[in-house]
Protein backbone atom coordinates (compact mmCIF):
# COMPACT_ATOMS: atom_id res chain seq x y z
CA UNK A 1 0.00 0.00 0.00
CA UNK A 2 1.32 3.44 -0.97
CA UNK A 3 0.12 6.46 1.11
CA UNK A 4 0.68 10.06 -0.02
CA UNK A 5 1.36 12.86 2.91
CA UNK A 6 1.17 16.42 2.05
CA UNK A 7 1.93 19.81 4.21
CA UNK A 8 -0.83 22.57 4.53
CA UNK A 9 1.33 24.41 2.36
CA UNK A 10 -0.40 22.56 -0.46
CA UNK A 11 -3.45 24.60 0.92
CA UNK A 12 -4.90 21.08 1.33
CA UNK A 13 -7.74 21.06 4.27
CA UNK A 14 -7.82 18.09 6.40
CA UNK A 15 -11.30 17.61 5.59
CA UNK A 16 -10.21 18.00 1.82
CA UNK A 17 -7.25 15.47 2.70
CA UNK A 18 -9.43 12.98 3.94
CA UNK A 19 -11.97 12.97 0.93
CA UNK A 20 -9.21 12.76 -1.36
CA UNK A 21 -7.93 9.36 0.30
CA UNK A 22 -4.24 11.07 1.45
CA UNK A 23 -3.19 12.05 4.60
CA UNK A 24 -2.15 16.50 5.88
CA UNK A 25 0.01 17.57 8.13
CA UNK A 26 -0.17 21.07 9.04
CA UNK A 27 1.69 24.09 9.94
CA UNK A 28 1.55 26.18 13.03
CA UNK A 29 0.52 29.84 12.21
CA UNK A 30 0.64 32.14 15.20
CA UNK A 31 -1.19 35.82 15.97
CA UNK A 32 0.30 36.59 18.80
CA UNK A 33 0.16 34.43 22.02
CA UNK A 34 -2.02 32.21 19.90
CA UNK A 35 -1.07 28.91 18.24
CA UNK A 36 -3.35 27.16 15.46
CA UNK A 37 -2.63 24.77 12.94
CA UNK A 38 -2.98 25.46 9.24
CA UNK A 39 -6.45 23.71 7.61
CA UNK A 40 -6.86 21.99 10.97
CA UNK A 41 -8.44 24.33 13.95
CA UNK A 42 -8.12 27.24 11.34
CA UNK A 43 -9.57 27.35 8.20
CA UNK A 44 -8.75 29.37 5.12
CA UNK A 45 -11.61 31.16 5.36
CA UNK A 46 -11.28 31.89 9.36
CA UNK A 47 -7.48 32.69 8.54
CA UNK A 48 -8.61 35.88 6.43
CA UNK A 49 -10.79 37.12 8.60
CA UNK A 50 -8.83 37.42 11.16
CA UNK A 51 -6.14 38.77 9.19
CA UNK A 52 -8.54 41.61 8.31
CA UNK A 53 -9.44 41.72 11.89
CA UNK A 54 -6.82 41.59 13.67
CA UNK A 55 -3.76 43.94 14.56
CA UNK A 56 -0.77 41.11 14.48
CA UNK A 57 1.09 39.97 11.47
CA UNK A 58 1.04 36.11 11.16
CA UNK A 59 4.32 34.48 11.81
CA UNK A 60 4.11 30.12 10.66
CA UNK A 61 6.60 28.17 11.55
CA UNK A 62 8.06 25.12 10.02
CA UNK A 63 6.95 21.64 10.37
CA UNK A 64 9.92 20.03 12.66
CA UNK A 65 11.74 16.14 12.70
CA UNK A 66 9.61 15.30 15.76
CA UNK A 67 6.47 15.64 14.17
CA UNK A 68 7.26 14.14 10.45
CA UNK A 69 8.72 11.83 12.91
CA UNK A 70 5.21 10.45 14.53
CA UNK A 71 3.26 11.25 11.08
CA UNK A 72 5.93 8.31 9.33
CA UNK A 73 5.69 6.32 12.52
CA UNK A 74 1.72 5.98 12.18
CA UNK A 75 0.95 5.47 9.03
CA UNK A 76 3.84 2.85 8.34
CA UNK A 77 2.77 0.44 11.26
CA UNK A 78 0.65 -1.25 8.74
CA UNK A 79 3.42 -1.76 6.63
CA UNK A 80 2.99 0.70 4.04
CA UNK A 81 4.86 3.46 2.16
CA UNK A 82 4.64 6.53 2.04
CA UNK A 83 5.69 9.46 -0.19
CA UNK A 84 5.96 12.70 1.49
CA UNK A 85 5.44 15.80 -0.61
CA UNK A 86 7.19 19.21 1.07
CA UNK A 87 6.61 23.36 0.28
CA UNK A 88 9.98 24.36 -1.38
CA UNK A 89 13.47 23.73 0.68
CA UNK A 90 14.44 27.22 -0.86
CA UNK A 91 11.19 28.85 1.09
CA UNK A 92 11.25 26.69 4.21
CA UNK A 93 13.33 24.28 6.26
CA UNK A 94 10.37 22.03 6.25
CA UNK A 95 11.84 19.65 3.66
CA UNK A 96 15.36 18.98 5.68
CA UNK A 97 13.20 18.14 8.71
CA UNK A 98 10.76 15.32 6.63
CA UNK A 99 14.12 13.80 5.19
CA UNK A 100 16.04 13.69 8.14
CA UNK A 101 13.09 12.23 9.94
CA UNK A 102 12.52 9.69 6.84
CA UNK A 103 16.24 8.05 7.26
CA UNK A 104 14.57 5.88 9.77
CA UNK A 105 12.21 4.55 7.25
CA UNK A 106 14.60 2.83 4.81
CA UNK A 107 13.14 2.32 1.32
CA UNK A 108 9.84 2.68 3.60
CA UNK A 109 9.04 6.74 3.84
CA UNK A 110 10.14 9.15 0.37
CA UNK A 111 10.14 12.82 0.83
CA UNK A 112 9.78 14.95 -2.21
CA UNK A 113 11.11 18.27 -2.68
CA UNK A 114 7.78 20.09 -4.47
CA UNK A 115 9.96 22.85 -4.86
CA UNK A 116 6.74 24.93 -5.02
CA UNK A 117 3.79 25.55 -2.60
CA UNK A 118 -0.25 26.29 -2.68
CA UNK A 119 -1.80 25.25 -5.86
CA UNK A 120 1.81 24.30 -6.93
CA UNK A 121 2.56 22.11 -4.62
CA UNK A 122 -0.98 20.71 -4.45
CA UNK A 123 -1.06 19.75 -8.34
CA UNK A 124 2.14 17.73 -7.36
CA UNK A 125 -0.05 15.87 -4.86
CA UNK A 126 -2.55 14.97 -7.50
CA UNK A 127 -0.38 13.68 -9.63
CA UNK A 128 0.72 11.67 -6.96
CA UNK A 129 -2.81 10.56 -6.47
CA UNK A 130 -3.13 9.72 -9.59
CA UNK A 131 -0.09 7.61 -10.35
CA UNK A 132 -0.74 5.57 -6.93
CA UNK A 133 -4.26 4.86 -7.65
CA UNK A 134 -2.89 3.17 -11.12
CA UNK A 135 -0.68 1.01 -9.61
CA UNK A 136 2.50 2.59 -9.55
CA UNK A 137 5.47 1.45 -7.59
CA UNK A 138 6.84 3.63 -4.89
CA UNK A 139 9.68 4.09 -7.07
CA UNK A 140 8.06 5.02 -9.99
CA UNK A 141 5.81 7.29 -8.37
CA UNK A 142 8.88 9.42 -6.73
CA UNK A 143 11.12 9.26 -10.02
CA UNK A 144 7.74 11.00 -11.84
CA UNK A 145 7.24 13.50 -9.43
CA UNK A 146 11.01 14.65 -9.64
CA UNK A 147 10.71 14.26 -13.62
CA UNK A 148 7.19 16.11 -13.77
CA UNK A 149 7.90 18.78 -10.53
CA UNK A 150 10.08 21.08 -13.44
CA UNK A 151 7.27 21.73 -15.18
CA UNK A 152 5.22 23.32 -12.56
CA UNK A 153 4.90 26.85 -13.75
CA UNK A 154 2.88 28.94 -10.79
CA UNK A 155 2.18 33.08 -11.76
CA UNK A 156 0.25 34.98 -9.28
CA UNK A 157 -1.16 38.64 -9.28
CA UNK A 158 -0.78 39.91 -5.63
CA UNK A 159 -2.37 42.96 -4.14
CA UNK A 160 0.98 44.20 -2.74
CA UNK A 161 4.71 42.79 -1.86
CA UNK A 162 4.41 44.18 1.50
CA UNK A 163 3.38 40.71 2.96
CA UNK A 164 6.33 39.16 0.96
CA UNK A 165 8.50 41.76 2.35
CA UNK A 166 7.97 41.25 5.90
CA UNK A 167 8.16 37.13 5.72
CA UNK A 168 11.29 37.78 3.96
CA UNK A 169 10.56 35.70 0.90
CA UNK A 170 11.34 38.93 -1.45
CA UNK A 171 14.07 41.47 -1.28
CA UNK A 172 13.01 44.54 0.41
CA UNK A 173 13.88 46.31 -2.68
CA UNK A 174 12.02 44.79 -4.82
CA UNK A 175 9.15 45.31 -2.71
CA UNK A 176 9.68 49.09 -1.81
CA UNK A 177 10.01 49.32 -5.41
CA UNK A 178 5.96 47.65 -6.28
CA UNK A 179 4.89 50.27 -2.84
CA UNK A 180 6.06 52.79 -4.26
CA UNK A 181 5.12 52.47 -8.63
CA UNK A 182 1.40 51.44 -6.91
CA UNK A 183 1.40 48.88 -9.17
CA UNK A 184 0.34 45.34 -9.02
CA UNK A 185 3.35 42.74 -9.00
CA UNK A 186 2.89 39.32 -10.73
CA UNK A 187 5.31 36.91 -8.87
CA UNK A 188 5.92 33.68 -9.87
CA UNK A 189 7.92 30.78 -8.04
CA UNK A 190 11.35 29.72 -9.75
CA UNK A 191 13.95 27.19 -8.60
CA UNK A 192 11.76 27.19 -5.66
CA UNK A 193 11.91 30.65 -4.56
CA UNK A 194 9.21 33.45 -5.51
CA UNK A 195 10.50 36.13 -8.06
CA UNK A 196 9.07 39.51 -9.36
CA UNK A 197 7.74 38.43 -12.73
CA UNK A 198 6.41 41.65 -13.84
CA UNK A 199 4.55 44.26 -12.58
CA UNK A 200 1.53 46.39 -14.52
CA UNK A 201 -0.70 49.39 -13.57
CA UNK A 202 -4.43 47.95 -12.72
CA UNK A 203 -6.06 44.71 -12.71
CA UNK A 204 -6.94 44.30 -16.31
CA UNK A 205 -3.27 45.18 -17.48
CA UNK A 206 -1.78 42.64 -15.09
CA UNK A 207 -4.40 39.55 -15.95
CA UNK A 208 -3.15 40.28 -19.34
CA UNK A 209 0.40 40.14 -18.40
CA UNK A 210 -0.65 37.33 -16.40
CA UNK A 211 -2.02 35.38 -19.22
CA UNK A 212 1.01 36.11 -21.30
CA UNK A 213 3.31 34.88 -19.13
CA UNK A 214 1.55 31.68 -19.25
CA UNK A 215 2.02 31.66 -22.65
CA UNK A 216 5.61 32.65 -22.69
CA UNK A 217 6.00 29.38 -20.15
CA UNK A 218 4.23 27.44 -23.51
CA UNK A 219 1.43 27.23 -22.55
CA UNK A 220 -0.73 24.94 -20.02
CA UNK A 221 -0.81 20.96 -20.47
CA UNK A 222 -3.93 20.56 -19.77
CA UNK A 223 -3.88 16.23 -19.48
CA UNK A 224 -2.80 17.06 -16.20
CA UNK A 225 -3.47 18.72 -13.08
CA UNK A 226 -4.17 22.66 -12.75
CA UNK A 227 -5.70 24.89 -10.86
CA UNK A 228 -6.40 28.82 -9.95
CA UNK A 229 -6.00 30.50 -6.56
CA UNK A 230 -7.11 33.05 -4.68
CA UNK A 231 -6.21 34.69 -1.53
CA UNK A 232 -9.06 36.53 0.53
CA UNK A 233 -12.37 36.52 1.50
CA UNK A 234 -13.88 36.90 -1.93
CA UNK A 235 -13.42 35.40 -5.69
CA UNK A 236 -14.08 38.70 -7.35
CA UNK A 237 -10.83 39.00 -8.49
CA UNK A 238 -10.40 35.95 -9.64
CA UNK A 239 -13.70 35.54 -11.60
CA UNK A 240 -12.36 39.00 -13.67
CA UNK A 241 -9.14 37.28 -14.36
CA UNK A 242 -11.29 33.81 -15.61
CA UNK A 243 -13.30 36.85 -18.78
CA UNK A 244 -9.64 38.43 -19.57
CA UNK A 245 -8.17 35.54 -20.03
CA UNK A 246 -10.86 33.46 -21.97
CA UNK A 247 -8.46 33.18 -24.57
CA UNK A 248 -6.74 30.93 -22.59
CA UNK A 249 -9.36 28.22 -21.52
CA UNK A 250 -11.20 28.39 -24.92
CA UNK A 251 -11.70 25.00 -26.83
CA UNK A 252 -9.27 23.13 -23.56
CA UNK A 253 -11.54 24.06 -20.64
CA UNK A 254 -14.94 25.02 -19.31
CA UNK A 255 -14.73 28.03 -18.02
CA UNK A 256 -17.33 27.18 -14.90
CA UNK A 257 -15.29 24.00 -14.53
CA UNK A 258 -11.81 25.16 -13.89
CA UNK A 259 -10.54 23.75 -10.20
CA UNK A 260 -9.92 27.02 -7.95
CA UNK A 261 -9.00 27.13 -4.74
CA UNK A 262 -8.75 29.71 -1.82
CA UNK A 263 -5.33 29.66 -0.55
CA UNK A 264 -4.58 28.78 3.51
CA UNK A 265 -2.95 30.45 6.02
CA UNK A 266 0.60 29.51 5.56
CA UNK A 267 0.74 30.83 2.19
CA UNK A 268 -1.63 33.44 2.84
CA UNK A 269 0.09 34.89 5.62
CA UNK A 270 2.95 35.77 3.08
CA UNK A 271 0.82 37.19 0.07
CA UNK A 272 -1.88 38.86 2.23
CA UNK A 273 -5.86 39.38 0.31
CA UNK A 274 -6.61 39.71 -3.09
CA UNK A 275 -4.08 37.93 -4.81
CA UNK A 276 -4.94 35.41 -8.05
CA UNK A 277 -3.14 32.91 -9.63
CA UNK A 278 -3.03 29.88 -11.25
CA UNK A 279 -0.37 26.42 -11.55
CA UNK A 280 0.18 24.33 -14.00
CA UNK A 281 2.15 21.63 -15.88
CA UNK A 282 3.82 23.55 -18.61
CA UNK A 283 3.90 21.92 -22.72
């Protein structure tokens, strides 16, 4: 039996985890004295509001050896594997702590590197669903995900780079620089770490640099997983980004069908409200 484990980076809800037959473990997110764990006792939607709400900024904090430690311990007693699937080493040092943990599981426990996170990571785990429930080995299952994890192409529209700023996952000057234009950035994740992609004046202007830059990436293979995101209370913005960029879905995709998903509090707390995006496996 092969069992897939995922972080809450994926923005994967334990309810969602246990519908889709794999197994979350989440981060802790703190606002001040208190302590709540990503998709578990706070939900996505909970996270924004009190973001909006409330004064503190919202620190996470990786997922230590200890705890990948008991999640391989309990779901190997029955004997089976499992393949681990991490946010980006280059944007946390939860990776390190699921391998080290892992050497005690021999050809038993496989961590994967997604080298992304949200929808990025996510569309990793479903390809991982996918390739277990048609009877792949372990083996072949890992080997895939390393093969298929360099086509992940994630672009995002975010509201500002003030949130990205103060987690320290973009340079301050790049993010004084966005303040200051009043512009909105598009970031996208690269190697592993998010980068200014591009930045335009207005939504409309940066959906349509959004949708170009999926084209510049070649496009989106759409025989396998995708998905938008959305960070916030509300799918305004996003439903404005699905008419600019009907271009893009037209003849591959119904429009009312495309998977979207809000994005959770360990991701949010870096990209703050209103931000859209959308990963995919690149042609």
């Amino acid at each position: 039996m092969i069992k897939i484990l995922v972080d809450s980076a994926s923005d994967i809800e334990q309810e969602e985890a246990r519908e889709k037959g794999i197994y979350m473990i989440p981060m802790e997110i703190r606002f001040g004295a208190e302590t709540f764990f990503d998709g578990v006792d706070l939900s996505h939607r909970q996270f924004f509001k009190k973001l909006t709400e409330s004064g503190e900024f919202p620190k996470t904090s990786q997922i230590n050896e200890y705890r990948w430690g008991e999640a391989f311990a309990k779901l190997t007693e029955d004997g089976a594997q499992v393949i681990a699937i991490t946010i980006s080493s280059k944007l946390s040092g939860t990776f390190v702590c699921a391998e080290t943990a892992a050497k005690r599981y021999p050809g038993q426990v496989f961590v994967i590197d997604s080298l992304n996170a949200s929808t990025g990571e996510r569309i990793l785990c479903d390809y991982a669903v996918r390739l277990a429930a048609s009877g792949s080995c372990a083996e072949d299952i890992v080997n895939a995900l390393n093969e298929k994890k360099e086509k992940i192409r994630v672009l995002a529209v975010v509201d500002t780079l003030k949130y990205l700023r103060k987690g320290g996952r973009i340079s301050s000057v790049a993010a004084i620089a966005g303040e200051m234009l009043s512009v909105k950035p598009v970031v996208s994740v690269t190697g592993g770490e998010v980068k200014l992609a591009g930045k335009a004046i207005g939504s409309k202007r940066s959906n349509n640099l959004l949708m170009q830059l999926v084209q510049n990436c070649g496009g989106i293979d759409f025989s396998m997983p995708y998905g938008l995101m959305y960070s916030g209370l509300s799918d305004a913005y996003l439903k404005k980004y699905l008419q600019d960029s009907v271009t893009l879905w037209q003849g591959k995709a119904d429009p009312e069908k495309i998977p979207s998903y809000m994005i959770g509090s360990t991701i949010g707390a870096h990209i703050g409200p209103n931000a859209i995006g959308v990963a995919f496996y690149s042609n």
